[in-house]
PDB file of N, CA and C in Angstrom:
ATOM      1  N   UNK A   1     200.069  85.799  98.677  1.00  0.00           N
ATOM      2  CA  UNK A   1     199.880  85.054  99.889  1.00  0.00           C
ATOM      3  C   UNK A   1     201.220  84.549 100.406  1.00  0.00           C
ATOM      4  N   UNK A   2     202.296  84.053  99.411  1.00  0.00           N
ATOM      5  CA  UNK A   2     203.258  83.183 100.059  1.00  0.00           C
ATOM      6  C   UNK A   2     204.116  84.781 100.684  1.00  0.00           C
ATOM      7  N   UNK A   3     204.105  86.127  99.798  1.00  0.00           N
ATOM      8  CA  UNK A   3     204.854  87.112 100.318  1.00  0.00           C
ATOM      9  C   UNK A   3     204.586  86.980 101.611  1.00  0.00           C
ATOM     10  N   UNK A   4     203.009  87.319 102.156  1.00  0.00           N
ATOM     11  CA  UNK A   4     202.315  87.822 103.412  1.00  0.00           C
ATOM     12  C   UNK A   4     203.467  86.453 104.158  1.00  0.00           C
ATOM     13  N   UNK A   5     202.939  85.534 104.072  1.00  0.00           N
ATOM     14  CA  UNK A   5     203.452  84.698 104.826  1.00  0.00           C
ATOM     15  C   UNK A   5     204.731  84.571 105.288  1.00  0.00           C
ATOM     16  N   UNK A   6     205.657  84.434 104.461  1.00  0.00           N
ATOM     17  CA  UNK A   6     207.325  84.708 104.734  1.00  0.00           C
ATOM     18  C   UNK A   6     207.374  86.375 105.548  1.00  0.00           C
ATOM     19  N   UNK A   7     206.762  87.165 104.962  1.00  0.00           N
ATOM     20  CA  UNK A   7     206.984  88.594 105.646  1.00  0.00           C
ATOM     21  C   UNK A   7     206.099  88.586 107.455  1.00  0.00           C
ATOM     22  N   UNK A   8     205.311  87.303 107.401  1.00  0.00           N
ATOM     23  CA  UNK A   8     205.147  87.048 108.401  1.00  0.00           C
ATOM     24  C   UNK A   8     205.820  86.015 109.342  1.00  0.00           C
ATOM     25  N   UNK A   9     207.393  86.042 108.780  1.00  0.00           N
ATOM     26  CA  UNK A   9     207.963  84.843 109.467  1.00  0.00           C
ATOM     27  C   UNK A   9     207.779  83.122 109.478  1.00  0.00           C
ATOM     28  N   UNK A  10     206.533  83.076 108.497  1.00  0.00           N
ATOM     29  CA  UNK A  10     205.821  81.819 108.175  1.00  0.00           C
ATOM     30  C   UNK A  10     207.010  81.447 106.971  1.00  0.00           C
ATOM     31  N   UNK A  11     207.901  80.628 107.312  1.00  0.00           N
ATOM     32  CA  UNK A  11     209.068  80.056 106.547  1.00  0.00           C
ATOM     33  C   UNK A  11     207.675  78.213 105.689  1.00  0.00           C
ATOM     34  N   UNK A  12     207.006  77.741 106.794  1.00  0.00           N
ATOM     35  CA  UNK A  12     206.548  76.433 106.686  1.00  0.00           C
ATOM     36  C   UNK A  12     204.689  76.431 107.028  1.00  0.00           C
ATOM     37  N   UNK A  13     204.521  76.277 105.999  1.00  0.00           N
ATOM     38  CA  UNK A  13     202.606  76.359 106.353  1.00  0.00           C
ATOM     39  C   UNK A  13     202.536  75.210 107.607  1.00  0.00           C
ATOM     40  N   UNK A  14     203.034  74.263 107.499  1.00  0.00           N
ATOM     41  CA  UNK A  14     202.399  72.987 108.589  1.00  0.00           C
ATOM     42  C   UNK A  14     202.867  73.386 109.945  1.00  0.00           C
ATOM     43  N   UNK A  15     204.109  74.912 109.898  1.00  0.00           N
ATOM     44  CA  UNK A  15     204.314  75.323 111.329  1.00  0.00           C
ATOM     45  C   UNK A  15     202.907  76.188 111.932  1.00  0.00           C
ATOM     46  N   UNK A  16     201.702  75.994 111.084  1.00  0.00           N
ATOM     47  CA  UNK A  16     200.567  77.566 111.617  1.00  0.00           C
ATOM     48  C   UNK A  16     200.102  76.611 112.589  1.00  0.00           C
ATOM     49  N   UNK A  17     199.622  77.559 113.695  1.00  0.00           N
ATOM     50  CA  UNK A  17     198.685  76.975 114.855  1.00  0.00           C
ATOM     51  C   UNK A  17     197.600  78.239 114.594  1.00  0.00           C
ATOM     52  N   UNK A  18     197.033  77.601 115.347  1.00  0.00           N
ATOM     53  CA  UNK A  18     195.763  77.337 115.105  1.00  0.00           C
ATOM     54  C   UNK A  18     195.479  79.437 115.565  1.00  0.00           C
ATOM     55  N   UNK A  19     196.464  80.296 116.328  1.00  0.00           N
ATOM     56  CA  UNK A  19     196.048  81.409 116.381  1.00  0.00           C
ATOM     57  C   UNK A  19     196.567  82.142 115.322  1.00  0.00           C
ATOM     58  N   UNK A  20     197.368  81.951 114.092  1.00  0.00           N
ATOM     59  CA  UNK A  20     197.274  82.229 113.201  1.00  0.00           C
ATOM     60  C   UNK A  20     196.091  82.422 111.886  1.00  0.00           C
ATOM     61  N   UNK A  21     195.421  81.145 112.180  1.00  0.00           N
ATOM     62  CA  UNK A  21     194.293  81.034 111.433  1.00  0.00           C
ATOM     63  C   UNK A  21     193.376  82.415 111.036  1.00  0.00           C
ATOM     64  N   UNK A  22     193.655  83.252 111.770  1.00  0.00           N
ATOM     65  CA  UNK A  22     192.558  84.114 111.255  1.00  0.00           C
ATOM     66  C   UNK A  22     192.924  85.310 110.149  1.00  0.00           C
ATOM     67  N   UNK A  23     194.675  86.049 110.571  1.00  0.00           N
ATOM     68  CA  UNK A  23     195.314  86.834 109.739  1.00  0.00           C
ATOM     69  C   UNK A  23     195.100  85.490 108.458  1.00  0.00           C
ATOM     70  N   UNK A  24     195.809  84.870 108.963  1.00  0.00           N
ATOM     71  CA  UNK A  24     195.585  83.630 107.244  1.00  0.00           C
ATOM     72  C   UNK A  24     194.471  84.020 106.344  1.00  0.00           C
ATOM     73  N   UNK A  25     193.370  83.903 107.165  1.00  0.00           N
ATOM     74  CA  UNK A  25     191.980  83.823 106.114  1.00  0.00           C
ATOM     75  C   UNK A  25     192.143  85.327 106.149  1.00  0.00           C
ATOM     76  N   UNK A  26     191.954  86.321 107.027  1.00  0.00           N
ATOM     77  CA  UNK A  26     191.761  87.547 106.468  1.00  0.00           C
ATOM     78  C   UNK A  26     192.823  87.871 105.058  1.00  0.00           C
ATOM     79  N   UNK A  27     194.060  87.468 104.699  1.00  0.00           N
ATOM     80  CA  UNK A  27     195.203  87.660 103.848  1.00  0.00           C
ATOM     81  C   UNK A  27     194.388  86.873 102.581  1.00  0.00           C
ATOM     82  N   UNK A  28     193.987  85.875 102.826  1.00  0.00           N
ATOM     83  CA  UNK A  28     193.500  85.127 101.829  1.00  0.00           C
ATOM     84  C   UNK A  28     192.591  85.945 101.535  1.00  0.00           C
ATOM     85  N   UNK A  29     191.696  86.306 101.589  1.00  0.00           N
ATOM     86  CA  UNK A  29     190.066  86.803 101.701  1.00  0.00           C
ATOM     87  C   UNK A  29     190.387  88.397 100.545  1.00  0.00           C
ATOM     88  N   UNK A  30     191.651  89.025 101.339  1.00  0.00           N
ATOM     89  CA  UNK A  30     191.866  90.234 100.530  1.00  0.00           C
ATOM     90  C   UNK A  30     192.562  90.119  99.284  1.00  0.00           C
ATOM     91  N   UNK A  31     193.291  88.912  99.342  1.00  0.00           N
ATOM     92  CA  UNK A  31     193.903  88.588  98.047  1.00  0.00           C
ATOM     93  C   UNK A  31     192.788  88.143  96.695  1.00  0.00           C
ATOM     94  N   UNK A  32     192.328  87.429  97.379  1.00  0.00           N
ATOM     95  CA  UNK A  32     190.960  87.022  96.562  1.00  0.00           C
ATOM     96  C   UNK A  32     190.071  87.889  95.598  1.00  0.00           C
ATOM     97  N   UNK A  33     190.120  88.982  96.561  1.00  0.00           N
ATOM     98  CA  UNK A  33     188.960  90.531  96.255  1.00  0.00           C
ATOM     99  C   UNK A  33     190.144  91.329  95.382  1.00  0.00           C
ATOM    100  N   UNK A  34     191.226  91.260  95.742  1.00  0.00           N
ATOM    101  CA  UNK A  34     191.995  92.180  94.939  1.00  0.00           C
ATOM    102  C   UNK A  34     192.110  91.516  93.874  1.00  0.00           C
ATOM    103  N   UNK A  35     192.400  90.689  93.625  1.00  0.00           N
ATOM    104  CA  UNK A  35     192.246  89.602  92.121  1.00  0.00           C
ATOM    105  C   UNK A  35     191.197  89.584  91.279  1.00  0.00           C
ATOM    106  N   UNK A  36     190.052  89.693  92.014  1.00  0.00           N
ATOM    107  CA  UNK A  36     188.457  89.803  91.020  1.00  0.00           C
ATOM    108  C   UNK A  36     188.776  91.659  90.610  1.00  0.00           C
ATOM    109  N   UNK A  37     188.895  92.715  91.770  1.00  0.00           N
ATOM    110  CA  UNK A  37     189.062  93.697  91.142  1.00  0.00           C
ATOM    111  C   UNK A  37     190.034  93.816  90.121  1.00  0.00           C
ATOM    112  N   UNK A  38     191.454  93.240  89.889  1.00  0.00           N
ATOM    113  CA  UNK A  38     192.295  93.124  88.992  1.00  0.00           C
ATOM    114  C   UNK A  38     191.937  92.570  88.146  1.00  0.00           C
ATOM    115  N   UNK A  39     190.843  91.761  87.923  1.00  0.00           N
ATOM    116  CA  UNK A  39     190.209  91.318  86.438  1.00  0.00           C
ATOM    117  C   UNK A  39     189.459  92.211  86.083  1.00  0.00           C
ATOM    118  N   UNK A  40     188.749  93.135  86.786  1.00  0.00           N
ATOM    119  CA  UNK A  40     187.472  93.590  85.884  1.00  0.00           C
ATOM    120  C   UNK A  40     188.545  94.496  85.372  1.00  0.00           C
ATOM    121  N   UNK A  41     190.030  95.390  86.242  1.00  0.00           N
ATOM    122  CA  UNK A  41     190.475  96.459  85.593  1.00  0.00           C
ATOM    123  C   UNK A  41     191.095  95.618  83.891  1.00  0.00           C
ATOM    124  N   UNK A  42     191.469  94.485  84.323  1.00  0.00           N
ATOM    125  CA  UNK A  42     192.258  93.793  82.849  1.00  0.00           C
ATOM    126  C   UNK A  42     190.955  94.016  81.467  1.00  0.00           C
ATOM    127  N   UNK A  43     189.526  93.166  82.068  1.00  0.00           N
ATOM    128  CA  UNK A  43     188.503  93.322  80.808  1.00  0.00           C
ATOM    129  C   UNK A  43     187.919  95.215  81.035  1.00  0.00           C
ATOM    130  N   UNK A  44     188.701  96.094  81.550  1.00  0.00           N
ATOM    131  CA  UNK A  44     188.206  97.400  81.382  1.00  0.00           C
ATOM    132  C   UNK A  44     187.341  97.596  81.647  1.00  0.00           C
ATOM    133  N   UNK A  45     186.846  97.241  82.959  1.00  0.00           N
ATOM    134  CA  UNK A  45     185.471  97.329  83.376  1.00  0.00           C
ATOM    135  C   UNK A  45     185.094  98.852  84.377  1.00  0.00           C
ATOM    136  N   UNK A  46     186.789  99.629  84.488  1.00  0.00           N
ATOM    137  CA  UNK A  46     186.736 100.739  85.165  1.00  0.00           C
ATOM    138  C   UNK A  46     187.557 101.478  84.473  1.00  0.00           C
ATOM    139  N   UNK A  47     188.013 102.624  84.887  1.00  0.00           N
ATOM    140  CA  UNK A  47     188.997 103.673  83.992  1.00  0.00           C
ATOM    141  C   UNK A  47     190.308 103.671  84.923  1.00  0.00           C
ATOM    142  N   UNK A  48     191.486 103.583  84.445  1.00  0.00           N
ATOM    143  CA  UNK A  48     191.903 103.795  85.837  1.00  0.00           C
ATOM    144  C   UNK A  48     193.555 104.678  84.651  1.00  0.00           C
ATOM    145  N   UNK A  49     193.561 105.724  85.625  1.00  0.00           N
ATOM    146  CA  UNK A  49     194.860 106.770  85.526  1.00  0.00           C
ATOM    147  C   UNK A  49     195.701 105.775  84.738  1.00  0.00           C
ATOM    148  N   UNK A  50     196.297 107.019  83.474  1.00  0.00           N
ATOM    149  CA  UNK A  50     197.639 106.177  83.256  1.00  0.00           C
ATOM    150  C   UNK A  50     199.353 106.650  83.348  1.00  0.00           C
ATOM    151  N   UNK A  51     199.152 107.930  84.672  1.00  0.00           N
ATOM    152  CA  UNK A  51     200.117 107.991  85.765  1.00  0.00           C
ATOM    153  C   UNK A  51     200.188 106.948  86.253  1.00  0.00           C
ATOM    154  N   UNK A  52     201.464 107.186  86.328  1.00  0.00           N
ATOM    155  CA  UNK A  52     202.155 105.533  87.109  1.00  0.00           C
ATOM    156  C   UNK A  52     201.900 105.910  88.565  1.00  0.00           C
ATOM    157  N   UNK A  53     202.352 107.162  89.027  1.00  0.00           N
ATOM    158  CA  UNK A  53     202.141 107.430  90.362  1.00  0.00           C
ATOM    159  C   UNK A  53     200.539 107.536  90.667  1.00  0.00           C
ATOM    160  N   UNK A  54     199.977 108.190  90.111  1.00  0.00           N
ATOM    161  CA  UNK A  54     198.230 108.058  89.876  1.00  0.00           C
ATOM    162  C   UNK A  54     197.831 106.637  90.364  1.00  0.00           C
ATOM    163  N   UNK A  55     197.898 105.769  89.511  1.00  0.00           N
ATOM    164  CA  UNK A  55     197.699 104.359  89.109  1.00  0.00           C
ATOM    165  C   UNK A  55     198.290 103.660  90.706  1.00  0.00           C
ATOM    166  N   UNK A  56     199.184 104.049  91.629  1.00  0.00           N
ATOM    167  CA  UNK A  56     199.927 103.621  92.454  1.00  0.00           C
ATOM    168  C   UNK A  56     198.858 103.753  93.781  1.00  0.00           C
ATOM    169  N   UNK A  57     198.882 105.228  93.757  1.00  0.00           N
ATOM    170  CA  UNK A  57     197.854 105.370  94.547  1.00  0.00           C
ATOM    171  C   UNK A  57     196.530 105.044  94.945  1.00  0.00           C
ATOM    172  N   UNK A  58     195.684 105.354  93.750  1.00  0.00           N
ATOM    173  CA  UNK A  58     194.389 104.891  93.973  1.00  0.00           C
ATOM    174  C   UNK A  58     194.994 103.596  94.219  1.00  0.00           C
ATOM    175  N   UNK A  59     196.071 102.083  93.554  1.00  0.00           N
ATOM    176  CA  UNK A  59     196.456 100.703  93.719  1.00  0.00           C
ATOM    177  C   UNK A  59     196.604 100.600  95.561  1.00  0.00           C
ATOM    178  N   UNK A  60     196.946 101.497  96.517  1.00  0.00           N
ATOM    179  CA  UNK A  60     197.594 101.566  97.550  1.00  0.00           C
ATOM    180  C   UNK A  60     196.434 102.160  98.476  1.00  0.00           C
ATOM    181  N   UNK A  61     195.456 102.706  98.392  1.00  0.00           N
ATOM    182  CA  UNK A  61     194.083 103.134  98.973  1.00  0.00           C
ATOM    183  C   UNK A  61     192.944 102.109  98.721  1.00  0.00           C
ATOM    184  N   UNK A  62     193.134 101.445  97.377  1.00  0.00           N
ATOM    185  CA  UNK A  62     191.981 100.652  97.295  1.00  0.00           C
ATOM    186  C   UNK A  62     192.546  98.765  98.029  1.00  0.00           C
ATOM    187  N   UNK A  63     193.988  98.752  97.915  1.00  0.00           N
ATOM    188  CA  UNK A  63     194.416  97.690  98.742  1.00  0.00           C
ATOM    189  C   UNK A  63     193.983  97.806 100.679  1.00  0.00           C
ATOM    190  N   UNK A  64     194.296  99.447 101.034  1.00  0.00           N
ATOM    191  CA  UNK A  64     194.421  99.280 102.368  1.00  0.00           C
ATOM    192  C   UNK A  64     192.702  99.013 102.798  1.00  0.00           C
ATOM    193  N   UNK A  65     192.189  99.819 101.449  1.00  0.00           N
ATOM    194  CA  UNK A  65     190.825  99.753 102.116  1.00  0.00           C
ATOM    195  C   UNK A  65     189.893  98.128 102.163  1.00  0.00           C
ATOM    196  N   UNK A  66     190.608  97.223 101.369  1.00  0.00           N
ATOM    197  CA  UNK A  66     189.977  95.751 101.335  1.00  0.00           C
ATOM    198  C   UNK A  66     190.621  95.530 102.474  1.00  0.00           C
ATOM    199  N   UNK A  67     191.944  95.306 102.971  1.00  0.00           N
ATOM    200  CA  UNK A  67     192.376  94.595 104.175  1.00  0.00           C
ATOM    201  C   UNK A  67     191.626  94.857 105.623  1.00  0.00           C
ATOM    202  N   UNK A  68     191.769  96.650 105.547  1.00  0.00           N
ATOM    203  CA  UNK A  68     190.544  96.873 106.417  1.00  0.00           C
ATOM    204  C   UNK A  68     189.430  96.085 106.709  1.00  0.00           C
ATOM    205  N   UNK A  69     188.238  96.320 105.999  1.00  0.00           N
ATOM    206  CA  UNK A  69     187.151  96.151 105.350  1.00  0.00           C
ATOM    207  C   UNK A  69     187.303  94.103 105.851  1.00  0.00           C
ATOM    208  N   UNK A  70     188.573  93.963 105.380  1.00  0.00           N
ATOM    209  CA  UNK A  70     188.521  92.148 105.784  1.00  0.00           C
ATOM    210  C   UNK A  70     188.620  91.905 107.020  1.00  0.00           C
ATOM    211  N   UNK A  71     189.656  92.766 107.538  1.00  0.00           N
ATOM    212  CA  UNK A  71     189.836  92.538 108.727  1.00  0.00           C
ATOM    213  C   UNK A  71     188.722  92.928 110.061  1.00  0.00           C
ATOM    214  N   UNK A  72     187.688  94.386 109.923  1.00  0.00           N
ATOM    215  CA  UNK A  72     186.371  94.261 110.458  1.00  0.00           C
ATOM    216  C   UNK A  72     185.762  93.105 110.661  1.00  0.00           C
ATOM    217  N   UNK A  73     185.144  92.817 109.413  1.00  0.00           N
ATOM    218  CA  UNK A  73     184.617  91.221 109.235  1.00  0.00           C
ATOM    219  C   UNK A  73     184.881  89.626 109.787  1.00  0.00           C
ATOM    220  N   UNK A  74     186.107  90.019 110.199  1.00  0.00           N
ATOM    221  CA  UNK A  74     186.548  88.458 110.906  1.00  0.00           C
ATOM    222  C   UNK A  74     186.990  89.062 112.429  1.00  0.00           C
ATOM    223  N   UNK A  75     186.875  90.441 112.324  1.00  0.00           N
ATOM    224  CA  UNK A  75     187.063  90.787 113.980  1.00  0.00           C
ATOM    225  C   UNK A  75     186.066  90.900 114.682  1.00  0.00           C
ATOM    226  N   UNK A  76     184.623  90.896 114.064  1.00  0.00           N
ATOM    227  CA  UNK A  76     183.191  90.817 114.350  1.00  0.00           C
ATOM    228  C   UNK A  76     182.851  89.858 114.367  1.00  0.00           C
ATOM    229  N   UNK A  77     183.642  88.479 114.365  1.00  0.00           N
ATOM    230  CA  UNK A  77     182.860  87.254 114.527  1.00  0.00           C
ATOM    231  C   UNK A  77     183.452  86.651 115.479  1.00  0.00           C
ATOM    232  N   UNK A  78     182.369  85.583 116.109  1.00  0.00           N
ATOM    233  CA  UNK A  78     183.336  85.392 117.397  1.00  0.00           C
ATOM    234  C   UNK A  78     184.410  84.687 116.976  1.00  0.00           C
ATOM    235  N   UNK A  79     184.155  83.878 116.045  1.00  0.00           N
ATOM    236  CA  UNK A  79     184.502  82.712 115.827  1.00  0.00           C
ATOM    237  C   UNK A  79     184.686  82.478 113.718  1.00  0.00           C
ATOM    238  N   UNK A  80     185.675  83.334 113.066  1.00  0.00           N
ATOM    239  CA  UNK A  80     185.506  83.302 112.039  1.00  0.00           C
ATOM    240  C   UNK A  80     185.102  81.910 110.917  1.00  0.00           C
ATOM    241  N   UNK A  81     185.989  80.662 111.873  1.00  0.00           N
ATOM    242  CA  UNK A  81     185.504  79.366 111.432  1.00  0.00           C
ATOM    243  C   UNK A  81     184.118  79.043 111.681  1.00  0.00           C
ATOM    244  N   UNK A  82     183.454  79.258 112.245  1.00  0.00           N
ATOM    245  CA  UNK A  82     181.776  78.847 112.664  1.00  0.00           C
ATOM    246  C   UNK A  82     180.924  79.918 111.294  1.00  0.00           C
ATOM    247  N   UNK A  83     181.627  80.841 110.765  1.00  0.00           N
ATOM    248  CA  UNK A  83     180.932  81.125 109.906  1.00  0.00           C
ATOM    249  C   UNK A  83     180.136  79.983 108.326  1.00  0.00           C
ATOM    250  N   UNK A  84     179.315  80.868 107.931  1.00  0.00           N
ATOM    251  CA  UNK A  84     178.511  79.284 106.961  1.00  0.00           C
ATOM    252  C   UNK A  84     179.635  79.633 105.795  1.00  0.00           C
ATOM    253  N   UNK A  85     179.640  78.975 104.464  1.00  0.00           N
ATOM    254  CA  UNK A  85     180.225  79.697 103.633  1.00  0.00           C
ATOM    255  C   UNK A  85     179.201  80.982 102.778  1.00  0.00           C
ATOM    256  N   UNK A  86     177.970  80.630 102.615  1.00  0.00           N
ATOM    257  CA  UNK A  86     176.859  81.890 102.507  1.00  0.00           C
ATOM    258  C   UNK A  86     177.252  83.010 103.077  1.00  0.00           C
ATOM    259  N   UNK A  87     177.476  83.395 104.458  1.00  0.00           N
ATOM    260  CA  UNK A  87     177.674  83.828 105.197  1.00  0.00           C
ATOM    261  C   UNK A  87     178.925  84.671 104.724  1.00  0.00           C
ATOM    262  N   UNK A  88     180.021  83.987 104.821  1.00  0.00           N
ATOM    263  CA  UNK A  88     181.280  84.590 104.010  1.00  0.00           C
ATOM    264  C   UNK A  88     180.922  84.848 102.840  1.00  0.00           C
ATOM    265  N   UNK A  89     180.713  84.232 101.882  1.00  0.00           N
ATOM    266  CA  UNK A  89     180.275  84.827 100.283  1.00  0.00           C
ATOM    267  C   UNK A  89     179.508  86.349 100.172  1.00  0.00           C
ATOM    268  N   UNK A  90     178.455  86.467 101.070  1.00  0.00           N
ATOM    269  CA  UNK A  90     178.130  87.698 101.102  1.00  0.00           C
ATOM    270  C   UNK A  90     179.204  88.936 101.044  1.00  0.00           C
ATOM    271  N   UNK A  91     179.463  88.515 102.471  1.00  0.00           N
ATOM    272  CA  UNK A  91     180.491  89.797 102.621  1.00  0.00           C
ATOM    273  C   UNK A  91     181.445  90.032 102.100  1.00  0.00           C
ATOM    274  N   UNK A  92     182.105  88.609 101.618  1.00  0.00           N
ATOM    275  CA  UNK A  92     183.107  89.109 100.478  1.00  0.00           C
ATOM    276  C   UNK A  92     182.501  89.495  99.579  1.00  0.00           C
ATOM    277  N   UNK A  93     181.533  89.360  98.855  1.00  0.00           N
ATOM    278  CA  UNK A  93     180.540  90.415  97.635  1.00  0.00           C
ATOM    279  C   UNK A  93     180.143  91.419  97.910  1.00  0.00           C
ATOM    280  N   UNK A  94     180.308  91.952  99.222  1.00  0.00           N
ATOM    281  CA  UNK A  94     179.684  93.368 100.100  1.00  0.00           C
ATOM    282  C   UNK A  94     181.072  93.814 100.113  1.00  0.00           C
ATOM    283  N   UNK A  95     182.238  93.468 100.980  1.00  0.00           N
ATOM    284  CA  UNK A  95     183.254  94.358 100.503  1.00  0.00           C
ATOM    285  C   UNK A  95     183.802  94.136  99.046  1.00  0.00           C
ATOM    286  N   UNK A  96     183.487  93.487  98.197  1.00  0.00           N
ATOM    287  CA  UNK A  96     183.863  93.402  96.705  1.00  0.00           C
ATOM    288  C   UNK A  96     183.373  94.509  95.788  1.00  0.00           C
ATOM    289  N   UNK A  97     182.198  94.798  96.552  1.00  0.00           N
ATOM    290  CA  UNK A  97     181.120  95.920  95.830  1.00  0.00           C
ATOM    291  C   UNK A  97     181.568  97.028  96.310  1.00  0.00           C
ATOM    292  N   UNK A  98     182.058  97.271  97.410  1.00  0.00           N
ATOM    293  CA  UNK A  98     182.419  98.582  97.765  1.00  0.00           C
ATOM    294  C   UNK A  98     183.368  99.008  97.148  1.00  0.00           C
ATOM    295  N   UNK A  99     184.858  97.979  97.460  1.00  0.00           N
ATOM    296  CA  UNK A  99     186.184  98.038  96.792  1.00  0.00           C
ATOM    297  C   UNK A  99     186.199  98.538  95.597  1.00  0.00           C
ATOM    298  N   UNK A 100     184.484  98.005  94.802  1.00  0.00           N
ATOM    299  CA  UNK A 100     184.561  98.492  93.331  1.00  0.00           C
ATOM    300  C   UNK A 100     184.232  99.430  93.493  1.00  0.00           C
ATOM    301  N   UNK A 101     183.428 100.569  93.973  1.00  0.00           N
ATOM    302  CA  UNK A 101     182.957 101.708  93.940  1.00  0.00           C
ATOM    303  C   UNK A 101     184.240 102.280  93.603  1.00  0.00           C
ATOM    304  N   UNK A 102     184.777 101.941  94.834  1.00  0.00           N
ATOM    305  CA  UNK A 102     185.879 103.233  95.518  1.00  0.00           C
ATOM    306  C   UNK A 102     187.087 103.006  94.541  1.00  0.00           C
ATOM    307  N   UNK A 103     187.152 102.305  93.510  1.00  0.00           N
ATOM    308  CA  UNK A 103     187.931 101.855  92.638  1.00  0.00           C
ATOM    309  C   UNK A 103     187.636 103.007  91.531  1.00  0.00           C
ATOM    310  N   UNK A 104     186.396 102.857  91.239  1.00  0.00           N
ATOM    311  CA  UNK A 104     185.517 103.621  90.236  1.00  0.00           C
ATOM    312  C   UNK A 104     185.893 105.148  90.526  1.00  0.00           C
ATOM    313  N   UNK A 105     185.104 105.559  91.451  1.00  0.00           N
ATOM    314  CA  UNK A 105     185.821 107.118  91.934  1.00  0.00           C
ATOM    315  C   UNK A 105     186.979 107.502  92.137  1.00  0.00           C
ATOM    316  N   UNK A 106     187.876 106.702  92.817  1.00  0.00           N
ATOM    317  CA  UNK A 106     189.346 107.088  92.425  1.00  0.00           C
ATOM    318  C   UNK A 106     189.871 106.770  91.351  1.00  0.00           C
ATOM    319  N   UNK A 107     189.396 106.211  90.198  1.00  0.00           N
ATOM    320  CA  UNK A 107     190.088 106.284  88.692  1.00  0.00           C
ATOM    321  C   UNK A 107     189.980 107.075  88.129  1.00  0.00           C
ATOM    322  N   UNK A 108     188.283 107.785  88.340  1.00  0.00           N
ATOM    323  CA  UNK A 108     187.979 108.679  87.870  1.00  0.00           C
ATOM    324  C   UNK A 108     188.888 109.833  88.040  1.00  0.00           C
ATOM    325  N   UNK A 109     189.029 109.918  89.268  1.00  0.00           N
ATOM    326  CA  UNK A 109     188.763 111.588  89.805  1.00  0.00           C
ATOM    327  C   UNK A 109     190.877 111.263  89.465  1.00  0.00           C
ATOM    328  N   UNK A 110     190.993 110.650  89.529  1.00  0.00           N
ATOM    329  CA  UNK A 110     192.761 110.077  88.704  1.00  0.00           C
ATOM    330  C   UNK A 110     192.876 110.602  87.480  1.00  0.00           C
ATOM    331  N   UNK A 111     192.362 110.001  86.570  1.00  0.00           N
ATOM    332  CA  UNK A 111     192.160 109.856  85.417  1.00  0.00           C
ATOM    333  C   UNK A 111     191.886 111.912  84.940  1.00  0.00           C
ATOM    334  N   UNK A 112     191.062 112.008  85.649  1.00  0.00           N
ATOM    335  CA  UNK A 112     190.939 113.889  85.176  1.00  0.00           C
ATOM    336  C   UNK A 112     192.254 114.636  85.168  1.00  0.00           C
TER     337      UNK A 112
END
């Protein structure tokens, strides 16, 4: 998060206004999901290549595809703050579930 931020010119959090707010939460939101997927790979909950370049890739397809996937989601609302937190919890467990699929099949098909 603090990378995104500096690489976004964000030197000072108390400088964000208020049209920032939404890359914010979307950055947050994907960091979040990539972290739960980075635990299940730590307790081995998937297979994943042990090519480094292998391992890079599927790491670099399954990142672009959460930011995506986050960024839909808060571009479909009018108003990402008016969401409930239910509301958000879902979909971060809906793209969490996918992320894992597509995690799953590209380790696999890595891993061969």
């Amino acid at each position: 998060m603090i990378i995104d931020l500096s690489e976004s010119g964000i030197a000072d959090v108390a400088d964000l206004g208020p049209e920032r707010m939404p890359e914010i939460f979307e950055s947050f939101v994907a960091h979040a999901i990539e972290a739960r997927i980075e635990n299940d790979i730590a307790m081995k909950a998937v297979v994943m290549p042990v090519n480094t370049e292998a391992a890079q890739r599927v790491q670099d397809v399954l990142c672009a595809f959460v930011r995506r996937a986050v960024h839909d989601v808060v571009a479909q609302a009018a108003d990402f703050r008016q969401l409930g937190e239910d509301r958000i919890k879902d979909w971060v467990d809906t793209v969490y579930a996918q992320a894992f699929e597509l995690l799953r099949v590209l380790g696999d098909n890595e891993a061969r």
